[in-house]
Protein backbone atom coordinates (compact mmCIF):
# COMPACT_ATOMS: atom_id res chain seq x y z
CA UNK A 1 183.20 158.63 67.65
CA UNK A 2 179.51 159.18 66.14
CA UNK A 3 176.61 160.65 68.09
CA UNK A 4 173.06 158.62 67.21
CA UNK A 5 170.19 158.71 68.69
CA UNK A 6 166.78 160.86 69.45
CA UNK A 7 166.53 161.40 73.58
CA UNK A 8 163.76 162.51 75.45
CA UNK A 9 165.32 163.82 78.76
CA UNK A 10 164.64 166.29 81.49
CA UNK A 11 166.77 169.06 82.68
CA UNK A 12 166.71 168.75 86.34
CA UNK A 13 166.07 171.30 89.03
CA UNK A 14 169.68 173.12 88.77
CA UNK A 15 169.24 173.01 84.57
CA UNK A 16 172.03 170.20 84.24
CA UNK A 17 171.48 167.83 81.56
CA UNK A 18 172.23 163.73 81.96
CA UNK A 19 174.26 162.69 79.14
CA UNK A 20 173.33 159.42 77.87
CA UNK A 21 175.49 156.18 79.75
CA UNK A 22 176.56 155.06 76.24
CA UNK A 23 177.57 158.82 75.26
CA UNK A 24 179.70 159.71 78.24
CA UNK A 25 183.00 157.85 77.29
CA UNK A 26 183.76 159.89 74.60
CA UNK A 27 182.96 162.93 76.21
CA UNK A 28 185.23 162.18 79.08
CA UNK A 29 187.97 164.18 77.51
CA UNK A 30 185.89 167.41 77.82
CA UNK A 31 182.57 168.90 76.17
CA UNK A 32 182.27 172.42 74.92
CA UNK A 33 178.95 173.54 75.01
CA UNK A 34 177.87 176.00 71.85
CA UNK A 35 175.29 178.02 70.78
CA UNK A 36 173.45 176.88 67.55
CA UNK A 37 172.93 178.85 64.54
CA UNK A 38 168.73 178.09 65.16
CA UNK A 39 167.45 178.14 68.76
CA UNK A 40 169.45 174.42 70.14
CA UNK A 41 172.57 174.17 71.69
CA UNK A 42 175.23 172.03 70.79
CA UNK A 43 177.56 169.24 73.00
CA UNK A 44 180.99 168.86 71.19
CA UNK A 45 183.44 166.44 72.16
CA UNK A 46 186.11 169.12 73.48
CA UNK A 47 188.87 167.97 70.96
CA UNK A 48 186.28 167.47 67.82
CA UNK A 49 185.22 170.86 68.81
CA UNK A 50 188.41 172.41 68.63
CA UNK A 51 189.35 170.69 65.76
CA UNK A 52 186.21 172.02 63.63
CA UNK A 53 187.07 175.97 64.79
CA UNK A 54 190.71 175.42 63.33
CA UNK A 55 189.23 174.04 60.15
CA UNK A 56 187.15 176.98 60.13
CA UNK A 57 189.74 179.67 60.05
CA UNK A 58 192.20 177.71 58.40
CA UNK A 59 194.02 179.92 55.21
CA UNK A 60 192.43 183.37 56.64
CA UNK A 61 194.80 185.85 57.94
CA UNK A 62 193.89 185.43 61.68
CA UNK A 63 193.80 189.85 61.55
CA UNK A 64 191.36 190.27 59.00
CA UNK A 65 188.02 191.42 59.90
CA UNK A 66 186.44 188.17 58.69
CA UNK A 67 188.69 186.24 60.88
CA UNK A 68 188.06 187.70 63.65
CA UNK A 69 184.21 187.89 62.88
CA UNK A 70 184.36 183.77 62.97
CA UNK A 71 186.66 183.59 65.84
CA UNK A 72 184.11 185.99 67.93
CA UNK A 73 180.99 183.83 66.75
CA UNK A 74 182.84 180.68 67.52
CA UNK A 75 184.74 181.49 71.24
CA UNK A 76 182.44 183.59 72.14
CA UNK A 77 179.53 181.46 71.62
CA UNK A 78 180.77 177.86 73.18
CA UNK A 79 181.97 177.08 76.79
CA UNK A 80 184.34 174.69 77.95
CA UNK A 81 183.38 172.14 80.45
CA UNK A 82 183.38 168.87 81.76
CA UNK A 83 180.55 166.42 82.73
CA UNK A 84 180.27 165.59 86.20
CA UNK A 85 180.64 162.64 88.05
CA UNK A 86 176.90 161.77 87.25
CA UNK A 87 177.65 162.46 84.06
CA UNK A 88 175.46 165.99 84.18
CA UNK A 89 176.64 168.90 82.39
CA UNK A 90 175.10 172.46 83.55
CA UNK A 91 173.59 174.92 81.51
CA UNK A 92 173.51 178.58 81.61
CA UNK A 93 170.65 180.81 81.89
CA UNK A 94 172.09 182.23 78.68
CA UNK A 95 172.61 179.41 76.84
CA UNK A 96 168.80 177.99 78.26
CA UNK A 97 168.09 181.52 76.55
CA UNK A 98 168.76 181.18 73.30
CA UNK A 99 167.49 177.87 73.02
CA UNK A 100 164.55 178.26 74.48
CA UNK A 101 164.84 175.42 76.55
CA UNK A 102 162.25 174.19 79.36
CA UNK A 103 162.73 171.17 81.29
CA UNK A 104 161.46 168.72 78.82
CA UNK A 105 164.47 168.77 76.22
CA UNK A 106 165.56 166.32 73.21
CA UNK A 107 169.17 165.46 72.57
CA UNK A 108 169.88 164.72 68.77
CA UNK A 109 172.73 162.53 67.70
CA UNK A 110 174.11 164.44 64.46
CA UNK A 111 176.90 162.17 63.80
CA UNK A 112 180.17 164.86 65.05
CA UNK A 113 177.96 166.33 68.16
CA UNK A 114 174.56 166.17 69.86
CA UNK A 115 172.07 168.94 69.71
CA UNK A 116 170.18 170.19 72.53
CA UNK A 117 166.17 171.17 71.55
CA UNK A 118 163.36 171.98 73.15
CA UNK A 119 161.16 169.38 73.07
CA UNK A 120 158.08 171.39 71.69
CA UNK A 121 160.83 173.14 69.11
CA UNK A 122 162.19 169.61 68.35
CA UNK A 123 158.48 168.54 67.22
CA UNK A 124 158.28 171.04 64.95
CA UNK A 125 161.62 170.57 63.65
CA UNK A 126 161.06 166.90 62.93
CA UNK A 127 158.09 167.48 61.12
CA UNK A 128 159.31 169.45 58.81
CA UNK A 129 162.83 167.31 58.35
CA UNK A 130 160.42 164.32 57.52
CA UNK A 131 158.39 166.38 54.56
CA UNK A 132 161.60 167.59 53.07
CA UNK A 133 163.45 163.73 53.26
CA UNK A 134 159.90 162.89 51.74
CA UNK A 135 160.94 165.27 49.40
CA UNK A 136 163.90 164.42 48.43
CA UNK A 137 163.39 161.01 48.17
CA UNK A 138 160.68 161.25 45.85
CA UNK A 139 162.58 163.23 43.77
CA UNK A 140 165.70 160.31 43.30
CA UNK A 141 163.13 158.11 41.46
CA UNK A 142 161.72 160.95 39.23
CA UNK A 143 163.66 161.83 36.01
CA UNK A 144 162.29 165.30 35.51
């Protein structure tokens, strides 16, 4: 499964957030909902989800301090849930916290997940993702 896609969308009047129609099959199975490392959230496909936190503290002793350091970030940060019949899935005021989120909102396909922005954060993001892929590009044709 791979998440595409730029969505302009509206939290509704209980904060719950309409997944896409094409997006909800593969998040029948379950979504955990996770706090970003910048102010978004992030909708994992329960499983995929899972999957990447097991990666993550794969070959560390699961008592070291470091271990538990990622384990704290990475449970303590994400919430298990499942979208709705409407396909809606409800956020906290904590998690609408830390992202900063109003009603207007943009979901981001990033290939594994979505991401959940504010729409006036998103703006600002995207500008600055399309000077640095401007970049980049223009440095693939220079030899220097």
């Amino acid at each position: 499964m791979s998440f595409h896609g730029i969505h302009d969308l509206k939290l509704d009047a209980k904060n719950r957030l309409t997944v896409p129609a094409k997006s909800r099959a593969d998040l029948s199975g379950g979504v955990t909902l996770v706090k970003g490392l910048e102010p978004f959230l992030e909708l994992w496909p329960s499983a995929e989800y899972d999957t990447v936190v097991h990666t993550s503290l794969a070959g560390l002793n699961p008592l070291s301090p470091r271990a538990r350091e990622i384990k704290r970030h990475l449970y303590g940060n994400s919430a298990p849930m499942e979208l709705d019949t409407a396909g809606r899935v409800g956020l906290s005021r904590d998690f609408l916290a830390h992202a900063g989120l109003g009603k207007d909102v943009v979901l981001v396909g990033t290939g594994e997940c979505f991401e959940l922005w504010d729409q006036h954060s998103w703006k600002a993001k995207q500008s600055d993702l399309v000077a640095t892929a401007a970049d980049h590009m223009a440095s693939i044709g220079d030899p220097a």
